[in-house]
N, C-alpha and C. Protein backbone atom coordinates (compact mmCIF):
# COMPACT_ATOMS: atom_id res chain seq x y z
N UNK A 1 -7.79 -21.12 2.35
CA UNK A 1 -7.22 -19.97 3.03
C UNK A 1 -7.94 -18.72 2.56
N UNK A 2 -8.47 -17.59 3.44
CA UNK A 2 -8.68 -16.33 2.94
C UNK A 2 -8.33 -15.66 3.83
N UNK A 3 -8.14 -14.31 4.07
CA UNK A 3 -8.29 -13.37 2.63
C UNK A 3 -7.34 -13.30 1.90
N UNK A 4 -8.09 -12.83 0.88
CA UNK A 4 -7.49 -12.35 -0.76
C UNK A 4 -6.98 -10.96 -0.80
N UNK A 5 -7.39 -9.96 -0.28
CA UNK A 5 -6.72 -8.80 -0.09
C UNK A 5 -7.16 -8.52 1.13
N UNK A 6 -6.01 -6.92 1.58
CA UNK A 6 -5.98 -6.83 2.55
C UNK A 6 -5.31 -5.57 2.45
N UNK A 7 -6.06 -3.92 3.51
CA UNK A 7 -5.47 -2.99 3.86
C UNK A 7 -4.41 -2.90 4.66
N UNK A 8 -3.19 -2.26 3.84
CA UNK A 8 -1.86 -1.85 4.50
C UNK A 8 -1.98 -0.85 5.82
N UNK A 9 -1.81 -1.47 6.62
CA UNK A 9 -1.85 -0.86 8.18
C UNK A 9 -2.79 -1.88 8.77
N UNK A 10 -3.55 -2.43 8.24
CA UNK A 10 -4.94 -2.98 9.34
C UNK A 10 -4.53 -4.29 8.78
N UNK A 11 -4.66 -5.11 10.34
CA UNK A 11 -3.99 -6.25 10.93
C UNK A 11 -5.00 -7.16 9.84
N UNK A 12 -4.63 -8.60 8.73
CA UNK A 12 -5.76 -9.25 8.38
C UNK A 12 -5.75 -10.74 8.75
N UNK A 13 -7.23 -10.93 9.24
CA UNK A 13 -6.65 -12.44 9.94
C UNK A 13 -6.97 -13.48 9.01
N UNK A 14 -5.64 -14.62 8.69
CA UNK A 14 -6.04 -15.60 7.71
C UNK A 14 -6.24 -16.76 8.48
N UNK A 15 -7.91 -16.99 7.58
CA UNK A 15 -8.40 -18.40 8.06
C UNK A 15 -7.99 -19.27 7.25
N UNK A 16 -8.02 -20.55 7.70
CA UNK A 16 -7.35 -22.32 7.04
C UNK A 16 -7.91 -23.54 8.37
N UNK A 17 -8.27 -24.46 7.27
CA UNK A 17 -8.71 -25.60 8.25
C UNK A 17 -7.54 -26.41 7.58
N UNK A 18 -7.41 -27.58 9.12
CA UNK A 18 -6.41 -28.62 9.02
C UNK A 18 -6.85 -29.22 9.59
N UNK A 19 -6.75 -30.90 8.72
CA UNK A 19 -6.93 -32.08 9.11
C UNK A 19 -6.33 -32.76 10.08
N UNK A 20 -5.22 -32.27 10.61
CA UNK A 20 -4.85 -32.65 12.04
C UNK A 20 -4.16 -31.81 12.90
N UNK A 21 -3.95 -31.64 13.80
CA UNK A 21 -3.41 -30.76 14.69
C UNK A 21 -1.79 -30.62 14.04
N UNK A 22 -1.31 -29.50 14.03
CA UNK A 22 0.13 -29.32 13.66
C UNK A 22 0.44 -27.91 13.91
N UNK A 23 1.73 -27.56 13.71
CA UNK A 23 2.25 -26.01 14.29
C UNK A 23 2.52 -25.46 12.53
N UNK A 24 2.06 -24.51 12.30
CA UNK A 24 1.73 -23.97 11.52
C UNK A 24 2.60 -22.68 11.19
N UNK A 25 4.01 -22.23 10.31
CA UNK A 25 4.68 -21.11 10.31
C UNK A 25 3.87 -20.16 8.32
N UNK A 26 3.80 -19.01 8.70
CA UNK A 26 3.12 -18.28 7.80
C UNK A 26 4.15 -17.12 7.84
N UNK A 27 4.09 -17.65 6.19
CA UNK A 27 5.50 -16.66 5.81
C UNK A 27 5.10 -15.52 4.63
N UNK A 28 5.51 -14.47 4.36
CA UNK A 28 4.52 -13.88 2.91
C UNK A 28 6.47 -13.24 2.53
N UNK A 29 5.80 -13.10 0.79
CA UNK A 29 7.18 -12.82 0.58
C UNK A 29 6.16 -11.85 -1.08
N UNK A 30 6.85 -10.97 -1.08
CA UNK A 30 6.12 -9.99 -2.17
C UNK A 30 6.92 -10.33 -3.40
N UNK A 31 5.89 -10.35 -4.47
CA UNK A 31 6.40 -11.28 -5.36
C UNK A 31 6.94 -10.70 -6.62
N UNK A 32 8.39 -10.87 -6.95
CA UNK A 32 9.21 -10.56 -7.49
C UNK A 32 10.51 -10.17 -6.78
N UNK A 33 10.52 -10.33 -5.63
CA UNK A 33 11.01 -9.72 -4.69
C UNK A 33 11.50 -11.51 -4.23
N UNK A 34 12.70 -11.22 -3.56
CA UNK A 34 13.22 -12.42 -3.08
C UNK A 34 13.58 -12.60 -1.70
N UNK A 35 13.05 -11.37 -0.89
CA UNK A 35 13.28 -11.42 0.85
C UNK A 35 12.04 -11.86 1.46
N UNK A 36 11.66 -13.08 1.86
CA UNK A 36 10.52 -13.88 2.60
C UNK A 36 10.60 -13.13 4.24
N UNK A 37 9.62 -13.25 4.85
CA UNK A 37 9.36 -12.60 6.11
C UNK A 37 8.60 -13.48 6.72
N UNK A 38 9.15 -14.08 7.62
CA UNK A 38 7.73 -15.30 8.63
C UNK A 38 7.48 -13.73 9.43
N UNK A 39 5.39 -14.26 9.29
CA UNK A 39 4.39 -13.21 10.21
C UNK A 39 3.91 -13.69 11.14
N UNK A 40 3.87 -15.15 10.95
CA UNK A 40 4.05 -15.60 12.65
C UNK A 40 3.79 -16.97 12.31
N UNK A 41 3.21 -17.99 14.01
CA UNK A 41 3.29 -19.04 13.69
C UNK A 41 1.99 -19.53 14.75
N UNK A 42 1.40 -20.36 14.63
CA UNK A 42 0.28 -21.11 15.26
C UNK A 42 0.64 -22.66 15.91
N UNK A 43 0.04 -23.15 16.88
CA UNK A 43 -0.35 -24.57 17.19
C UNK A 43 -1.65 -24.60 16.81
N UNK A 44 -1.84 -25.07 15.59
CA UNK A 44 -3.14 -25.51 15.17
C UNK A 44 -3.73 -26.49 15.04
N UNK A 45 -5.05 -26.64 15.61
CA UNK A 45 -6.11 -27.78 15.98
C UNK A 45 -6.47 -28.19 14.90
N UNK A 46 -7.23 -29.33 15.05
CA UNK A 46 -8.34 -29.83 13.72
C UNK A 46 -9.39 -29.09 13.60
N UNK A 47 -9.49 -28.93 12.27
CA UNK A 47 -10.36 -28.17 11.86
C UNK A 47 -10.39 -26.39 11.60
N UNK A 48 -11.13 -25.37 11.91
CA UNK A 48 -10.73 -24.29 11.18
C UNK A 48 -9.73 -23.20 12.36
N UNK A 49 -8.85 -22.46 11.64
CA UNK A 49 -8.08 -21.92 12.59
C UNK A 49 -7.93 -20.57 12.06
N UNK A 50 -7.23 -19.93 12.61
CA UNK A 50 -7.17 -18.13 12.63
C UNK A 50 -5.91 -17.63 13.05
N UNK A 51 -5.37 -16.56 12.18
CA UNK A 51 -4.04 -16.32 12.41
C UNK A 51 -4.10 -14.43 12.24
N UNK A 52 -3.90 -14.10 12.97
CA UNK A 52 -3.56 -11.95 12.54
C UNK A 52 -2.62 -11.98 12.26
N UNK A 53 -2.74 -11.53 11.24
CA UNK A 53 -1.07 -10.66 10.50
C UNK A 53 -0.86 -9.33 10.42
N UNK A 54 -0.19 -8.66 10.91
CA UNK A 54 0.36 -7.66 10.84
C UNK A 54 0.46 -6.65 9.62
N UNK A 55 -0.09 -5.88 9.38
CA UNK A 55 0.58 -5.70 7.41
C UNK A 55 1.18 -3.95 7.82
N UNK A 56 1.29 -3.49 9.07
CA UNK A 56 1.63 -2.37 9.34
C UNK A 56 3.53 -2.64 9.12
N UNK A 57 3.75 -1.22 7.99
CA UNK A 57 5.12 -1.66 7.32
C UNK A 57 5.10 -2.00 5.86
N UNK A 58 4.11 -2.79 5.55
CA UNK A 58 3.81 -3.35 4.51
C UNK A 58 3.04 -2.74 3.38
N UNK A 59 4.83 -2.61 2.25
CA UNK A 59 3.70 -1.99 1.18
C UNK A 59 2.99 -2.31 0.08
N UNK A 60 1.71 -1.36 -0.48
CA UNK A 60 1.12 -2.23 -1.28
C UNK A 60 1.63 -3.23 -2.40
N UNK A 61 0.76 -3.94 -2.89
CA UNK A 61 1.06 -4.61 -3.90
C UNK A 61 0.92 -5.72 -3.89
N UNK A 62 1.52 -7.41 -4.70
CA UNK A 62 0.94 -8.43 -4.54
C UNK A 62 1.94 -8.94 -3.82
N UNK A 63 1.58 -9.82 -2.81
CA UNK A 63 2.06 -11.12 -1.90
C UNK A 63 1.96 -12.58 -2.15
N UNK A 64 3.21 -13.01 -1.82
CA UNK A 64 2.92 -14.97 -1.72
C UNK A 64 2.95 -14.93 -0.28
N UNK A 65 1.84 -15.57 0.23
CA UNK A 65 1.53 -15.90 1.62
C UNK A 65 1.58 -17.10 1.74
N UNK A 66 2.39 -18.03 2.22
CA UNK A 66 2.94 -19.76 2.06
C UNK A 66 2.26 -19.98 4.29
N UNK A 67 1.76 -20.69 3.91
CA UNK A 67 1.81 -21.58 5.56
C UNK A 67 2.15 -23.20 5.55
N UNK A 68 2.92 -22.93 5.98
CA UNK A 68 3.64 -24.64 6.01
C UNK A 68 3.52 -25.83 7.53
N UNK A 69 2.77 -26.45 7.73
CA UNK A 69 2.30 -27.11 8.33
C UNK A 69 3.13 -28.17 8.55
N UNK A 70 3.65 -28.62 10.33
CA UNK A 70 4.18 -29.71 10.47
C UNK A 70 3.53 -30.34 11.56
N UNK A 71 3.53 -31.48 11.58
CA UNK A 71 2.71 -32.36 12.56
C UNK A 71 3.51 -33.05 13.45
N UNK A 72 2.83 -33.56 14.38
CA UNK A 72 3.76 -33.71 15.53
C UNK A 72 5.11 -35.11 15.38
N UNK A 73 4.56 -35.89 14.57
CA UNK A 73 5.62 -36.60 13.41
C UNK A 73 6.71 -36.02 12.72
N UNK A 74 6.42 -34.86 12.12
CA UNK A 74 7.70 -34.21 11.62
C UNK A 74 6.92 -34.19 9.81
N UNK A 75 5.83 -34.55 9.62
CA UNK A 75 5.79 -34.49 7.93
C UNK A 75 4.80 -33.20 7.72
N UNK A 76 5.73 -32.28 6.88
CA UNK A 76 5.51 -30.89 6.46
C UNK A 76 4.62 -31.15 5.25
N UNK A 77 3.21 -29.89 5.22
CA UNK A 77 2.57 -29.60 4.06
C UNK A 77 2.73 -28.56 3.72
N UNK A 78 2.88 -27.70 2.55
CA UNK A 78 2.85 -26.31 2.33
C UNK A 78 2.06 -26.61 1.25
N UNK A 79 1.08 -25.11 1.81
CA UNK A 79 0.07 -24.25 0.94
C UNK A 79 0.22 -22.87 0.15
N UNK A 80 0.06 -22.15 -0.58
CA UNK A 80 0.34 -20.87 -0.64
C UNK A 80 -0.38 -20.46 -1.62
N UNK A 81 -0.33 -18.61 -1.54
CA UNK A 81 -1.92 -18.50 -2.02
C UNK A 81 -1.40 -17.18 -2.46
N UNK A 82 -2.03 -16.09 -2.88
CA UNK A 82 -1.78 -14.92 -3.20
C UNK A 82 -2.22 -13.72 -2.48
N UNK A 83 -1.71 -12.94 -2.16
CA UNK A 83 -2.59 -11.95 -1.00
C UNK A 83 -2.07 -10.36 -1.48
N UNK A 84 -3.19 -9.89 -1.88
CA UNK A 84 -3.49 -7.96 -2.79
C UNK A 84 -3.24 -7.55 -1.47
N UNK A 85 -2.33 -6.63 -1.09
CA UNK A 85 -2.42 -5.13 -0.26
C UNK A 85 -2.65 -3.78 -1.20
N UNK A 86 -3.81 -3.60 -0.43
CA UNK A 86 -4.03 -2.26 -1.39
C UNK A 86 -3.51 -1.06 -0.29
N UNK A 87 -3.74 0.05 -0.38
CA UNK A 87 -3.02 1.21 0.34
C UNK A 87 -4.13 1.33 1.34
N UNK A 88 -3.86 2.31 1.67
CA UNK A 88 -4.35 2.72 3.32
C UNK A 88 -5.16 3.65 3.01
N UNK A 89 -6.48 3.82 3.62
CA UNK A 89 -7.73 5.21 3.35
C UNK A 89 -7.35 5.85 3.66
């Protein structure tokens, strides 16, 4: 998954490849903080995929960005990663 950081106001799109097609929900939740926010959600193909997130609203500091992957079976993977918002120019 990248990116690693990302300017508050400007939309950042996270890439991830998957080994099989599945619908994909991407949630970020700022860490120390205990209110999670789904930023959206994908039908994602095999292989590499692309998601915009929104970060307008969003203030700086560090993020858990989790995408949890379910396949058309029903068996869920979750990933999650860390994501820097720094402030706005």
């Amino acid at each position: 998954m990248s990116p690693r950081v990302a300017r508050a106001g400007v939309p950042a799109t996270v890439q991830f490849k998957l080994s099989e097609a599945a619908t994909v929900a991407v949630r970020m939740r700022r860490i120390g903080r205990g209110t999670v926010k789904l930023v959206g959600t994908l039908d994602g193909r095999t292989g590499r995929n692309a998601l915009t997130v929104a970060t307008r609203g969003v203030r700086p500091g560090a993020y858990a960005l989790e995408l949890q992957a379910t396949d058309p079976s029903g068996l869920q993977r979750t990933r999650s990663t860390r994501l820097r918002v720094i402030r706005r120019r």
